[in-house]
PDB file of N, CA and C in Angstrom:
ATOM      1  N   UNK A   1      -6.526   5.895 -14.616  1.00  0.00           N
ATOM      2  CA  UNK A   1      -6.227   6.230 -13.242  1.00  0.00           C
ATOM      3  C   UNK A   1      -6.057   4.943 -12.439  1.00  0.00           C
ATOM      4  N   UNK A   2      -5.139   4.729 -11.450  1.00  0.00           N
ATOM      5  CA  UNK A   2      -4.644   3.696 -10.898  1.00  0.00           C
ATOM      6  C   UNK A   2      -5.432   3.834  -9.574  1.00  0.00           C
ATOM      7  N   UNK A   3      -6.182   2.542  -9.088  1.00  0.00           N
ATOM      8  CA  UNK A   3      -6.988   2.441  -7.675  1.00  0.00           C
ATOM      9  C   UNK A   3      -6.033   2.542  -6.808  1.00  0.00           C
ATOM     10  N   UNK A   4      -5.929   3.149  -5.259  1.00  0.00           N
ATOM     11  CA  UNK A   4      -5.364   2.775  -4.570  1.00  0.00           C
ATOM     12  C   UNK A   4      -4.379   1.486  -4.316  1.00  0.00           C
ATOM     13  N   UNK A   5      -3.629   1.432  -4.060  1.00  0.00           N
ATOM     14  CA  UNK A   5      -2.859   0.461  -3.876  1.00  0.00           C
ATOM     15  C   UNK A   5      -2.232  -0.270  -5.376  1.00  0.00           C
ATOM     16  N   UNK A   6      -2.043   0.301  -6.232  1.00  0.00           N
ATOM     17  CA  UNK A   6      -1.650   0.067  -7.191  1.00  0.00           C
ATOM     18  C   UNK A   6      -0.615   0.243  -7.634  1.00  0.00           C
ATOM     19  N   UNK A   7       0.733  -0.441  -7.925  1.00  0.00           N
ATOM     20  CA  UNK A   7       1.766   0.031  -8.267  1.00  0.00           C
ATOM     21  C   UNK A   7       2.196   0.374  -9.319  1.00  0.00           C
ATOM     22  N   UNK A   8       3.600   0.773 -10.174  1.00  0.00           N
ATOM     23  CA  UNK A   8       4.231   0.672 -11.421  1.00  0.00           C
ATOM     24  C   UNK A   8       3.500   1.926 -11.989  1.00  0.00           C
ATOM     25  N   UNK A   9       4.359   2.328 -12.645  1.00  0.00           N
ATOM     26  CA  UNK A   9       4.338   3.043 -13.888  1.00  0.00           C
ATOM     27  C   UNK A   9       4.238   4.785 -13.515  1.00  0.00           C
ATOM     28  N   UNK A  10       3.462   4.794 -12.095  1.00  0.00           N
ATOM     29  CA  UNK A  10       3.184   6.108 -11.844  1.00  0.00           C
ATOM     30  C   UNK A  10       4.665   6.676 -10.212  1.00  0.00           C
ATOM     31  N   UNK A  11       4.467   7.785 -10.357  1.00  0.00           N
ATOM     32  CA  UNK A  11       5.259   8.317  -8.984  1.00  0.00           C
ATOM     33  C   UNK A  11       4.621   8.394  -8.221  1.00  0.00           C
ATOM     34  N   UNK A  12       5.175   8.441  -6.669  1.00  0.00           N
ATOM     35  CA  UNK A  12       4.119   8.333  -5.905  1.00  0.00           C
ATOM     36  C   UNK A  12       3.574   9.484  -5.582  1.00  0.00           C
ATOM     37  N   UNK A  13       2.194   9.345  -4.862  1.00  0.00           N
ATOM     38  CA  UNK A  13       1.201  10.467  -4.441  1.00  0.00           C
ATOM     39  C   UNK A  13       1.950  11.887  -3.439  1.00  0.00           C
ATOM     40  N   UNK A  14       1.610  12.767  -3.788  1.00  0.00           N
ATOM     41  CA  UNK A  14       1.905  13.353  -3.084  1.00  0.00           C
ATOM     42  C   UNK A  14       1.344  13.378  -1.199  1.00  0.00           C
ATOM     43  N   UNK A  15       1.976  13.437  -0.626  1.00  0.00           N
ATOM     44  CA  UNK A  15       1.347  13.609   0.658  1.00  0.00           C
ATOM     45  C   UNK A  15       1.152  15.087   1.154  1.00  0.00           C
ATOM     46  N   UNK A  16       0.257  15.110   1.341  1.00  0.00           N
ATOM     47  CA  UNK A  16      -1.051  16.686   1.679  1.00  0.00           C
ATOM     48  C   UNK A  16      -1.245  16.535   2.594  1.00  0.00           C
ATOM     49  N   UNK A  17      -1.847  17.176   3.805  1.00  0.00           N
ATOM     50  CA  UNK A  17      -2.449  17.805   5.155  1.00  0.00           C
ATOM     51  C   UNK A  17      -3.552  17.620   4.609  1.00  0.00           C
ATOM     52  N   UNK A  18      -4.318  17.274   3.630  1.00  0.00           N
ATOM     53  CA  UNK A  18      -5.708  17.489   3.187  1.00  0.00           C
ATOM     54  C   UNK A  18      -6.001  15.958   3.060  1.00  0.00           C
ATOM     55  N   UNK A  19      -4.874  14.739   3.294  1.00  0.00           N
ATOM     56  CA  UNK A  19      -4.561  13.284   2.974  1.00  0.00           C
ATOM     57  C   UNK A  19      -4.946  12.574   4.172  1.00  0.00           C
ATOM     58  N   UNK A  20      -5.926  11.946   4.849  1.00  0.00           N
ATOM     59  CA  UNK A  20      -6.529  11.042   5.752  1.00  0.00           C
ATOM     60  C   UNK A  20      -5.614  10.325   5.902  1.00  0.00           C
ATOM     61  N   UNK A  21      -5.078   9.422   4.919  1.00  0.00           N
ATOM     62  CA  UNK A  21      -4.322   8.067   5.336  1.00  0.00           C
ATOM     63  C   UNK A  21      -3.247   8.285   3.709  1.00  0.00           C
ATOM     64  N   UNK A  22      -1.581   8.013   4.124  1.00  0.00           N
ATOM     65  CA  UNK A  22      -1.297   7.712   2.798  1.00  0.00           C
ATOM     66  C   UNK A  22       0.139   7.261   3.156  1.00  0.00           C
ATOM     67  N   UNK A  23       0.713   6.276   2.103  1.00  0.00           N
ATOM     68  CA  UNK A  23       2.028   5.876   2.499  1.00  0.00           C
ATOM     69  C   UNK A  23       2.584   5.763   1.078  1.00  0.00           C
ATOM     70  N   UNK A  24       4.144   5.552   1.108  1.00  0.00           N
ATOM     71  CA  UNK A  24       4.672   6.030   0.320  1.00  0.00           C
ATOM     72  C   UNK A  24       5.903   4.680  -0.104  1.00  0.00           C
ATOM     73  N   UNK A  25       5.910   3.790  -0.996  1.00  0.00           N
ATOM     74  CA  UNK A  25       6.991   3.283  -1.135  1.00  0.00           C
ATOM     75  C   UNK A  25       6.842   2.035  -0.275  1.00  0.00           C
ATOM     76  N   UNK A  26       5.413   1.625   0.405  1.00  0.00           N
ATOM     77  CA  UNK A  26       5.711   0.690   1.622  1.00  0.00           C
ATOM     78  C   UNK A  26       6.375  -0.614   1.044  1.00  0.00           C
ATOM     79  N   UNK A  27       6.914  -2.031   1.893  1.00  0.00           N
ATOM     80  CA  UNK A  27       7.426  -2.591   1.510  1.00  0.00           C
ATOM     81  C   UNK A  27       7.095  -4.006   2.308  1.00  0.00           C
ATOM     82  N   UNK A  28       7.102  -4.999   2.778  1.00  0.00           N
ATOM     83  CA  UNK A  28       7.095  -5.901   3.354  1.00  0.00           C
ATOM     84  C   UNK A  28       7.894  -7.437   2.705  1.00  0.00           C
ATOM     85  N   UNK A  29       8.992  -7.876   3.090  1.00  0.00           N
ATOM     86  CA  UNK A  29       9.142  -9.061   3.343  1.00  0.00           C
ATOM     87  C   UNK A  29       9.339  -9.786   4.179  1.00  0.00           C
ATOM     88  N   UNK A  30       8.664 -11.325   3.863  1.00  0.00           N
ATOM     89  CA  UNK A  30       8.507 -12.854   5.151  1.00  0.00           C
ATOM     90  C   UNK A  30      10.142 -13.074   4.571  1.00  0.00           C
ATOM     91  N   UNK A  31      10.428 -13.535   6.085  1.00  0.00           N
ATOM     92  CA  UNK A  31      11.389 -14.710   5.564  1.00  0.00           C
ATOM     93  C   UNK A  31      12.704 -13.514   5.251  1.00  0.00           C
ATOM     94  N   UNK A  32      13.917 -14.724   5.038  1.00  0.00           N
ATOM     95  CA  UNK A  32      15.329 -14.354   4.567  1.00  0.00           C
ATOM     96  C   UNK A  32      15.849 -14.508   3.702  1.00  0.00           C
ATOM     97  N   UNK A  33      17.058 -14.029   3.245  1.00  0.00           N
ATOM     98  CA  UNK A  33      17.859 -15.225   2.333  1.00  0.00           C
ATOM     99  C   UNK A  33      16.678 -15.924   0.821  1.00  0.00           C
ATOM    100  N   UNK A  34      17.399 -17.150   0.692  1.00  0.00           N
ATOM    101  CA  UNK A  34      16.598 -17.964  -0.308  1.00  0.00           C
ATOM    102  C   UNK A  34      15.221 -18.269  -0.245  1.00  0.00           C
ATOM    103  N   UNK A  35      14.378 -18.033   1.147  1.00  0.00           N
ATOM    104  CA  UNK A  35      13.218 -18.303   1.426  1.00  0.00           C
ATOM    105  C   UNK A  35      12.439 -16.802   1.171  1.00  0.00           C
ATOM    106  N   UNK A  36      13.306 -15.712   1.308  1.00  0.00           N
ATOM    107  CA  UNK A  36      12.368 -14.374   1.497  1.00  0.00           C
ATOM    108  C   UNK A  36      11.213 -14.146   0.075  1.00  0.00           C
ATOM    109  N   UNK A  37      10.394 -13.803   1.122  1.00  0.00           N
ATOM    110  CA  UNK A  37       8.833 -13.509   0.103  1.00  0.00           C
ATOM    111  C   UNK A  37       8.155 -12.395   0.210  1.00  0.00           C
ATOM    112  N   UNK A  38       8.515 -11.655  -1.013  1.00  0.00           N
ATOM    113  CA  UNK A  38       7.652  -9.970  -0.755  1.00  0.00           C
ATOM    114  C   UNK A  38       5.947 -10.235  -0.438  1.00  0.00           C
ATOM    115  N   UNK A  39       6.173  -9.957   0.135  1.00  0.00           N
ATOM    116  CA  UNK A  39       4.257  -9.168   0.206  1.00  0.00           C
ATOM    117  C   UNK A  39       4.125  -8.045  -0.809  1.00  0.00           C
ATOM    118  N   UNK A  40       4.803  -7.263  -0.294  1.00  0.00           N
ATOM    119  CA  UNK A  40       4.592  -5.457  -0.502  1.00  0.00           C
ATOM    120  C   UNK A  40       5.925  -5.407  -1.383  1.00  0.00           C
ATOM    121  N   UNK A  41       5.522  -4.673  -2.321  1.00  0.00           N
ATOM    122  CA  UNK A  41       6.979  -4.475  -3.091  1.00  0.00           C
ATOM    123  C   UNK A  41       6.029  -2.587  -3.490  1.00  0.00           C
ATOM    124  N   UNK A  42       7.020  -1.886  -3.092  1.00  0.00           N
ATOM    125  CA  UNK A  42       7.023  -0.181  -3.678  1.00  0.00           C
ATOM    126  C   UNK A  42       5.277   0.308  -3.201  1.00  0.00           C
ATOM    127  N   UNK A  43       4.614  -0.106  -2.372  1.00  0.00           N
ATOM    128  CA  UNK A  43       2.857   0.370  -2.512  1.00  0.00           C
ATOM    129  C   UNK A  43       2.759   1.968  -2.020  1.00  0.00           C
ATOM    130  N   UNK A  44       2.304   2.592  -3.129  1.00  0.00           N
ATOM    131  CA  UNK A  44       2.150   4.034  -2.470  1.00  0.00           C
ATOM    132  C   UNK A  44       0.546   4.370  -2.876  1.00  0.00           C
ATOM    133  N   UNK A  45       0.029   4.929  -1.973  1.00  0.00           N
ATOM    134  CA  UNK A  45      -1.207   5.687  -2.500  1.00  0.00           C
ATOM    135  C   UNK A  45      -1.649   6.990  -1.017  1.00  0.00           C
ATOM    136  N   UNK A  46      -2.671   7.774  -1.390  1.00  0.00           N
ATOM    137  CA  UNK A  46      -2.673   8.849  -0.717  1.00  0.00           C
ATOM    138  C   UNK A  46      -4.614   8.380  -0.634  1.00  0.00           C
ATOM    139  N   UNK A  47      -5.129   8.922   0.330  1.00  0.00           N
ATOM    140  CA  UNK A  47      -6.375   8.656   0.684  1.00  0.00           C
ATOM    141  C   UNK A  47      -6.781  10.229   1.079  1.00  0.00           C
ATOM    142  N   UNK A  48      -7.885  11.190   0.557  1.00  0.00           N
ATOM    143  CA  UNK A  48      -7.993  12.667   0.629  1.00  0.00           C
ATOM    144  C   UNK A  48      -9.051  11.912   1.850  1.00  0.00           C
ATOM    145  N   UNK A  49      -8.993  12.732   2.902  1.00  0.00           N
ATOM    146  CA  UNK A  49     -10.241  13.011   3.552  1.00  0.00           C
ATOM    147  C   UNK A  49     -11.566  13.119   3.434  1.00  0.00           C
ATOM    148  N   UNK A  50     -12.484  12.334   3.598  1.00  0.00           N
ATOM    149  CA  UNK A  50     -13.820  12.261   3.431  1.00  0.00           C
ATOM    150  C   UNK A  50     -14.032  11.137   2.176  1.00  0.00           C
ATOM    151  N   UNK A  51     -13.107  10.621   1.324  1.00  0.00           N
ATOM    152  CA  UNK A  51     -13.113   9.758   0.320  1.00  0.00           C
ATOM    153  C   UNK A  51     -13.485   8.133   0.996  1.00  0.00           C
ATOM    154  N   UNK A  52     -14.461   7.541   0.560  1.00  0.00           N
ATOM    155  CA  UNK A  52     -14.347   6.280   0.689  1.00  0.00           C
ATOM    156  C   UNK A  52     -13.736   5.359   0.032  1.00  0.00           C
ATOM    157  N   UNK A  53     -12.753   4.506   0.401  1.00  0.00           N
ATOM    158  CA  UNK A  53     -12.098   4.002  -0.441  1.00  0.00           C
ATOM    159  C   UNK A  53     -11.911   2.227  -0.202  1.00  0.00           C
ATOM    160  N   UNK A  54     -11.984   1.370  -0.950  1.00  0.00           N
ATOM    161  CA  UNK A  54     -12.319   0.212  -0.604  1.00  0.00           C
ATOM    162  C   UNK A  54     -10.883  -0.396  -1.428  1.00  0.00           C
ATOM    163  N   UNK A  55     -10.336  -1.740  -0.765  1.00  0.00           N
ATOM    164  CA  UNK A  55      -8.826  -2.732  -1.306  1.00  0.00           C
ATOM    165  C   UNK A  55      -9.260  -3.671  -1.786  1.00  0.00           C
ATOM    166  N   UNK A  56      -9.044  -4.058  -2.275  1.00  0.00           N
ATOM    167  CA  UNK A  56      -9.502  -5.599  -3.670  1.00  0.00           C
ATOM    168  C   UNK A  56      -8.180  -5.787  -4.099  1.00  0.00           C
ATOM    169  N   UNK A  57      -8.422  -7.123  -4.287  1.00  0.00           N
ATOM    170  CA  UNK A  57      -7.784  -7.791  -4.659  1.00  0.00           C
ATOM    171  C   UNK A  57      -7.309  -9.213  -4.893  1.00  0.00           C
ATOM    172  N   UNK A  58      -6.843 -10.199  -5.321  1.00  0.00           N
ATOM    173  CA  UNK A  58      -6.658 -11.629  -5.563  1.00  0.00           C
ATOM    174  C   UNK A  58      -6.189 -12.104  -4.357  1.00  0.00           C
ATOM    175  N   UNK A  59      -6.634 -13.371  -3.704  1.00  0.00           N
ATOM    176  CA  UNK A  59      -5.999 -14.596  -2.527  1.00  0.00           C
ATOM    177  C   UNK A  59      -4.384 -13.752  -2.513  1.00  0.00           C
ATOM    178  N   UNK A  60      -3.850 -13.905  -1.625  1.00  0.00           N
ATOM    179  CA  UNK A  60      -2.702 -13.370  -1.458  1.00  0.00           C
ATOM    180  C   UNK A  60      -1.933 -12.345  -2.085  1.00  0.00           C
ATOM    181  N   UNK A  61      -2.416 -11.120  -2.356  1.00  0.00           N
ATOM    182  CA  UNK A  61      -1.752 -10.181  -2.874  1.00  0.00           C
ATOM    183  C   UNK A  61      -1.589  -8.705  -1.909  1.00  0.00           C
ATOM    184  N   UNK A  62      -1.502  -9.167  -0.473  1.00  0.00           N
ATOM    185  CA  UNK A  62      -1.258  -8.584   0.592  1.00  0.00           C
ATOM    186  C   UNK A  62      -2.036  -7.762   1.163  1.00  0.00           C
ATOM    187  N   UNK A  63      -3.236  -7.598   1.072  1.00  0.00           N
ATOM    188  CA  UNK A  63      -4.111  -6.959   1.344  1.00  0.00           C
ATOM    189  C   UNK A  63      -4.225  -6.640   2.722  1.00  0.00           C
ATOM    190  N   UNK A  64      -4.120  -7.702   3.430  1.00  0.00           N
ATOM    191  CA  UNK A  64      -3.958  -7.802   5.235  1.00  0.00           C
ATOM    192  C   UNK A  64      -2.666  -7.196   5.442  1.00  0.00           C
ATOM    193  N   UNK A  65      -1.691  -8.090   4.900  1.00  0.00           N
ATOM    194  CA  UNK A  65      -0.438  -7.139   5.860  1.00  0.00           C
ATOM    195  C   UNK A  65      -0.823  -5.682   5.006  1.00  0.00           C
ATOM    196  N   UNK A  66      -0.699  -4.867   4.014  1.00  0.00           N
ATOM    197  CA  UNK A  66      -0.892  -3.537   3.907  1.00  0.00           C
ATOM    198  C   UNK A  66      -1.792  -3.153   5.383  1.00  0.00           C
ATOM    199  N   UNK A  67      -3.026  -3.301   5.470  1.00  0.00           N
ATOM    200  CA  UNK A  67      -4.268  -3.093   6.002  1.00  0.00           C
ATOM    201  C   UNK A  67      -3.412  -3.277   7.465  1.00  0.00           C
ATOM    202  N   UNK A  68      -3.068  -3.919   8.163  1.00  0.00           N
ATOM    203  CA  UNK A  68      -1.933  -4.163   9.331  1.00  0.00           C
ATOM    204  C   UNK A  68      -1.120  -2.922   9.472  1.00  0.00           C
ATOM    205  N   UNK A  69      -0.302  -2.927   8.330  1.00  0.00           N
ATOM    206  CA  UNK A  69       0.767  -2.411   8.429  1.00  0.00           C
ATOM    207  C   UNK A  69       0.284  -0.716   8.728  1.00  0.00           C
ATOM    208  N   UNK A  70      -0.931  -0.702   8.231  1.00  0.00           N
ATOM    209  CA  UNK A  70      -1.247   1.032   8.314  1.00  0.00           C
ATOM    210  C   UNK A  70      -1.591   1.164   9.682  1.00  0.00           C
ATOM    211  N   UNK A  71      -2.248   0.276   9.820  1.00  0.00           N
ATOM    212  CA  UNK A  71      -3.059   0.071  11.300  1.00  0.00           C
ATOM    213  C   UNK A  71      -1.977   0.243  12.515  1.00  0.00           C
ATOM    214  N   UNK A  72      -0.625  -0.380  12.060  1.00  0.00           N
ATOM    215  CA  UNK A  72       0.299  -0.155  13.108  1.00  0.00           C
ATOM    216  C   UNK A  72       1.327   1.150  13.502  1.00  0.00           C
ATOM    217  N   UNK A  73       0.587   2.172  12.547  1.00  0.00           N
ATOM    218  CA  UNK A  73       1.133   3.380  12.296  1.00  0.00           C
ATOM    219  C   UNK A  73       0.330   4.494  13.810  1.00  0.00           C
TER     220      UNK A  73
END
């Protein structure tokens, strides 16, 4: 089973009325052209209501902008 925020291999989550927080496909790139730098490449996950759910992960593997990006929803 794949933790939240985990990409590849699976389709994404379904989104439910029963789903607290969930996004689908998100994406983020810095920059343009020859300089552009994904953050976010495809992130989908679904969060059920009442679930605690915690993001991990390595020095720069976008954790903030995701965590942002929901926040700005």
């Amino acid at each position: 089973m794949k933790r939240a925020g985990e990409v590849g291999g699976t389709s994404p989550p379904a989104v439910t009325a029963s789903a607290m927080v969930s996004a689908v496909d998100v994406t983020r790139t810095f920059g343009h052209g020859d300089t552009a730098v994904p953050a976010l490449r495809g992130v989908s996950f679904a969060i059920p209501r009442g679930q605690l759910t915690a993001l991990s992960g390595r020095s720069g593997s976008g954790k903030t902008t995701l965590l942002n990006i929901i926040g700005g929803l």
